[in-house]
C-alpha atoms as a PDB file:
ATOM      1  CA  UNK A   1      36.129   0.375  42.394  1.00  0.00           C
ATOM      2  CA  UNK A   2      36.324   1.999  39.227  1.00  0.00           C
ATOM      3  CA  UNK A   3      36.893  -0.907  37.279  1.00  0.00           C
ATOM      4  CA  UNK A   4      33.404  -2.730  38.980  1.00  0.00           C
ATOM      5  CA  UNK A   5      31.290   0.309  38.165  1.00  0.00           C
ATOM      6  CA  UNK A   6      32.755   0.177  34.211  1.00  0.00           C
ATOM      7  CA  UNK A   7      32.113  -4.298  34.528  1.00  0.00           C
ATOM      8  CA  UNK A   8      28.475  -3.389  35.969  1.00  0.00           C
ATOM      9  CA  UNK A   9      27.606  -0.644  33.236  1.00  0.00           C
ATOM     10  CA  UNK A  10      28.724  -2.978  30.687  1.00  0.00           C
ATOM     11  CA  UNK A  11      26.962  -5.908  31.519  1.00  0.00           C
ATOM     12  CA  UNK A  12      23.863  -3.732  31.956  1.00  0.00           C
ATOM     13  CA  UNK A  13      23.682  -1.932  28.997  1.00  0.00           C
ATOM     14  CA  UNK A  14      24.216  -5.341  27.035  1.00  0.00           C
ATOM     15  CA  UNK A  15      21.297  -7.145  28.794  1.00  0.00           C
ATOM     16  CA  UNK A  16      19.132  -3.925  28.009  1.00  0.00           C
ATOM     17  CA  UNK A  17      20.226  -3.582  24.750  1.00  0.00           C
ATOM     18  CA  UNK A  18      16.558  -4.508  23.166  1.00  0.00           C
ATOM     19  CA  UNK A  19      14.463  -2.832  25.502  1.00  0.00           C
ATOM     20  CA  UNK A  20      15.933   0.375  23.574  1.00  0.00           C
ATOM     21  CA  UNK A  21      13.464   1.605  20.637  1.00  0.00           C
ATOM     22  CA  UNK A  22      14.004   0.989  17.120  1.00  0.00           C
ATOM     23  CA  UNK A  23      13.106   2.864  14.483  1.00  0.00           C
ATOM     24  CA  UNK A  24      10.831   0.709  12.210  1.00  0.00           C
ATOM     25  CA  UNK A  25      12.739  -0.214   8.776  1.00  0.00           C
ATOM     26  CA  UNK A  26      10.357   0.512   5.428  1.00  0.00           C
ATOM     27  CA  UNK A  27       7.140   2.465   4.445  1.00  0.00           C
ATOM     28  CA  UNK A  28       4.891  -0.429   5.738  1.00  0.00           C
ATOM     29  CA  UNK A  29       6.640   0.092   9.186  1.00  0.00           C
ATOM     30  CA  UNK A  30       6.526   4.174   8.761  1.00  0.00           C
ATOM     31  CA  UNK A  31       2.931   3.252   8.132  1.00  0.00           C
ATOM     32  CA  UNK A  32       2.077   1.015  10.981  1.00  0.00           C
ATOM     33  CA  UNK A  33       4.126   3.770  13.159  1.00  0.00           C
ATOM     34  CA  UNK A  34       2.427   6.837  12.184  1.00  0.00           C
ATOM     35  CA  UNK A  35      -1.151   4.624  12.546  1.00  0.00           C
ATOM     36  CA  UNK A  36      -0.099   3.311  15.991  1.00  0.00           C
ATOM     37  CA  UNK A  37       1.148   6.872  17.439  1.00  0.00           C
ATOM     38  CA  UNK A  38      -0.767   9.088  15.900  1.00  0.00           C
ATOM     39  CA  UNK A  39      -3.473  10.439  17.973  1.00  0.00           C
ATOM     40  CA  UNK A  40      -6.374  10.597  14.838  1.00  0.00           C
ATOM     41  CA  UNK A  41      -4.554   8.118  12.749  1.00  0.00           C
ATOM     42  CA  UNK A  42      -7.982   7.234  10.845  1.00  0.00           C
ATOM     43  CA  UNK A  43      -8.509  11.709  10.372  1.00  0.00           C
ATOM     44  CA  UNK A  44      -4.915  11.887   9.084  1.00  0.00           C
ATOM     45  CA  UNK A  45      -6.142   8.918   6.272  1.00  0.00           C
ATOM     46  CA  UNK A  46      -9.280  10.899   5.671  1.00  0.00           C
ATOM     47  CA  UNK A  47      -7.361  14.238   5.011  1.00  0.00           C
ATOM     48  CA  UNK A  48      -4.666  12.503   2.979  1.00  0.00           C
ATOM     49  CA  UNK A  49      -7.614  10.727   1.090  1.00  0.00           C
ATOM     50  CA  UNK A  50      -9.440  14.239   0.435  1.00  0.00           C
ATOM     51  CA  UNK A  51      -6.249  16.260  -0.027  1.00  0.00           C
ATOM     52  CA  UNK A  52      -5.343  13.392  -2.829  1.00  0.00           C
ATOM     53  CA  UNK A  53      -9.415  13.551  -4.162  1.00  0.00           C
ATOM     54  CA  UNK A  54      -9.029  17.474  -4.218  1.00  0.00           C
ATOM     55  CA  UNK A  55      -5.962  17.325  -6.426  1.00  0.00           C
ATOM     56  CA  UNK A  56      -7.871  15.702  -8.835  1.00  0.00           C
ATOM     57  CA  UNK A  57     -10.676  17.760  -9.055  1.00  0.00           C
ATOM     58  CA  UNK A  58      -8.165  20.845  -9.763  1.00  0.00           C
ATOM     59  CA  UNK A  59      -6.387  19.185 -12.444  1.00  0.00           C
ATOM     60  CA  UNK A  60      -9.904  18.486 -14.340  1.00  0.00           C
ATOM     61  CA  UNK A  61     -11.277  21.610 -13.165  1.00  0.00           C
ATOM     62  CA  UNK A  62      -7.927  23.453 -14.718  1.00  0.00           C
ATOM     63  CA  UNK A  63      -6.817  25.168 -11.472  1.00  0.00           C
ATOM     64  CA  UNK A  64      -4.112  26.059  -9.801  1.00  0.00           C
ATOM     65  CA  UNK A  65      -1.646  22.697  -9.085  1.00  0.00           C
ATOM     66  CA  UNK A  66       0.489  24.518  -6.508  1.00  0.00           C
ATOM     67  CA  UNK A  67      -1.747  26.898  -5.470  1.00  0.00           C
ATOM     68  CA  UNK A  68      -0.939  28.769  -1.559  1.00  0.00           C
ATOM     69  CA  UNK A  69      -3.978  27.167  -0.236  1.00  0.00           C
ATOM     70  CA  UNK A  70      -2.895  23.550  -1.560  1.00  0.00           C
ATOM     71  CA  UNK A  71       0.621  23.920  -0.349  1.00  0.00           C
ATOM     72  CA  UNK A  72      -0.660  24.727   3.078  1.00  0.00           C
ATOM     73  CA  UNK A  73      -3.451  22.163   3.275  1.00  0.00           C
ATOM     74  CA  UNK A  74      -0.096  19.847   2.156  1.00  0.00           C
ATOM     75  CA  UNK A  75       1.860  21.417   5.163  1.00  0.00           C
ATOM     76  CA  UNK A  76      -1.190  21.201   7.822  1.00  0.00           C
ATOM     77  CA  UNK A  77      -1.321  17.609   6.818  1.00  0.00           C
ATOM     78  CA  UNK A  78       2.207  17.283   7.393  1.00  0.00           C
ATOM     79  CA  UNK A  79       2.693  18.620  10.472  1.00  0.00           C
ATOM     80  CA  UNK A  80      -0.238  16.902  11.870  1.00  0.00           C
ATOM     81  CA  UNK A  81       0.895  13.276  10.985  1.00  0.00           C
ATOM     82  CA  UNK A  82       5.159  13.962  10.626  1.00  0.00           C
ATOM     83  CA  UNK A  83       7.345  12.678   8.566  1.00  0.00           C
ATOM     84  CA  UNK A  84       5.616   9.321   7.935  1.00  0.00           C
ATOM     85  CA  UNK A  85       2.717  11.496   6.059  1.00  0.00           C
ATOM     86  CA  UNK A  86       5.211  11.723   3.252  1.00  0.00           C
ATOM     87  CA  UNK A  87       6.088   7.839   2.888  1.00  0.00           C
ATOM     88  CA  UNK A  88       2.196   7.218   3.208  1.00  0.00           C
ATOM     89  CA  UNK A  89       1.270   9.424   0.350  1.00  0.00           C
ATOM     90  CA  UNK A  90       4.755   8.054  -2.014  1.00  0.00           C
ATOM     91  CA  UNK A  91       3.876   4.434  -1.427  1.00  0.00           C
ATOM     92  CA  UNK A  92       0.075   5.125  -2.154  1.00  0.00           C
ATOM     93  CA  UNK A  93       1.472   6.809  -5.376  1.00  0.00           C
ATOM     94  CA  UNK A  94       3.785   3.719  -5.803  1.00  0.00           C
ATOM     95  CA  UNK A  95       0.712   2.029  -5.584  1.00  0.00           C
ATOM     96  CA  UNK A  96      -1.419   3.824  -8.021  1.00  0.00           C
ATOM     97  CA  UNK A  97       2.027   3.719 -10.725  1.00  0.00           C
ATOM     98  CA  UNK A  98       1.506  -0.248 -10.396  1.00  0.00           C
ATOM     99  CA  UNK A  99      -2.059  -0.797 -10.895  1.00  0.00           C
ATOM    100  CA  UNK A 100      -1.967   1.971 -14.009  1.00  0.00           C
ATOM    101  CA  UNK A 101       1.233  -0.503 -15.361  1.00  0.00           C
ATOM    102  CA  UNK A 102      -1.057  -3.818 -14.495  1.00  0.00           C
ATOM    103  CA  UNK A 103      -3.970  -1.946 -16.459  1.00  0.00           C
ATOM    104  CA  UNK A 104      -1.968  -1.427 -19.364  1.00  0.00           C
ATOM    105  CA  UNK A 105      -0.029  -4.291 -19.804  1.00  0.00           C
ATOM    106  CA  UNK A 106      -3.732  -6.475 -19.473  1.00  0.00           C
ATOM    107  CA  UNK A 107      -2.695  -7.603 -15.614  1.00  0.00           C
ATOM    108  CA  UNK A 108      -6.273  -8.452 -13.683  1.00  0.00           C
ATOM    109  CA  UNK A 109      -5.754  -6.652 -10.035  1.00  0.00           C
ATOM    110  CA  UNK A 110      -8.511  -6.777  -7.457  1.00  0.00           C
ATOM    111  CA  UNK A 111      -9.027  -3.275  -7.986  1.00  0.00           C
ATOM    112  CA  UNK A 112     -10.525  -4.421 -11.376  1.00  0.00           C
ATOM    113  CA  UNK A 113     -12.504  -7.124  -9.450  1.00  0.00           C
ATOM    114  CA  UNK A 114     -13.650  -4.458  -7.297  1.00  0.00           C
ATOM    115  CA  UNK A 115     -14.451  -1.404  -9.674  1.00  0.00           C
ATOM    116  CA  UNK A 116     -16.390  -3.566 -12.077  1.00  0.00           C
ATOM    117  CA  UNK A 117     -14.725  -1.775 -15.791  1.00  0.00           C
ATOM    118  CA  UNK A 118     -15.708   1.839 -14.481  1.00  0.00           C
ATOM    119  CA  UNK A 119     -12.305   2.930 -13.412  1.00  0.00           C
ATOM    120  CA  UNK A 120     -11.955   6.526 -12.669  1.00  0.00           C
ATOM    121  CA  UNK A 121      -9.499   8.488 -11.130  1.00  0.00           C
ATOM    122  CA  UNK A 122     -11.834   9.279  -7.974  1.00  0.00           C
ATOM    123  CA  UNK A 123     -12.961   5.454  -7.862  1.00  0.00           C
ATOM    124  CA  UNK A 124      -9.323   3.964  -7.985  1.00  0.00           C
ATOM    125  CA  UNK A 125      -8.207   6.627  -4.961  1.00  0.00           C
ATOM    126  CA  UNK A 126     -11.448   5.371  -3.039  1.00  0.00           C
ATOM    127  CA  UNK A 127     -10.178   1.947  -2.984  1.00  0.00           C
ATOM    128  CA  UNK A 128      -6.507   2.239  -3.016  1.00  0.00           C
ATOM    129  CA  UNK A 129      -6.891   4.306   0.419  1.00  0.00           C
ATOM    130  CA  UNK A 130      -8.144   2.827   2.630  1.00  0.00           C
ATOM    131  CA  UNK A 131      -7.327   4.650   6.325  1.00  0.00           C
END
């Protein structure tokens, strides 16, 4: 008896084994995951899109970089969207690293296409995230 129940577990856990979920592999996945599941997922792009927009205005307006009340905008926008907040905002600053190297080193992006020569900081975030 024993030995049929162990045979019958067995067999059903291996013709099951890819209904289980997966966690998705990379930041496009973390993206496409925190999109899908997210119950505002086009809010938690608009606050990550002002929260990045606001930390630009402070560094030419000389004020505070770590201020309290950025730090807990930062954390309200965290525990909003989770973990896959953080892999959003590194892979649009991944993104931002390349197009400054492409810029230097004379590369044409569509960014450039886009902006028409009047690249600023505000502009580049406006196009580069996109919720």
């Amino acid at each position: 008896m024993f030995e049929f129940i162990a045979i019958f577990l067995i067999v059903y856990l291996f013709l099951n084994r890819n209904k289980r979920k997966k966690k998705p592999r990379g930041l496009d996945a973390e993206l496409k995951e925190l999109v899908e599941n997210s119950t505002d997922p086009t809010g938690i792009g608009l606050d990550i899109k002002r929260y990045l927009l606001s930390v630009i205005d402070d560094d030419k307006n000389d004020r505070e970089k770590f201020s309290d009340a950025k730090i807990a905008e930062a954390q309200r926008i965290l525990d909003r969207a989770g973990p896959a907040a953080f892999y959003w905002v590194t892979e649009i600053a991944a993104q931002l690293t390349l197009l400054a190297a492409a810029q230097i080193n004379g590369i044409p992006t569509n960014v450039d296409a886009e902006l028409k020569g009047s690249a600023t900081p505000e502009e580049i975030i406006k196009i580069v995230v996109r919720p």
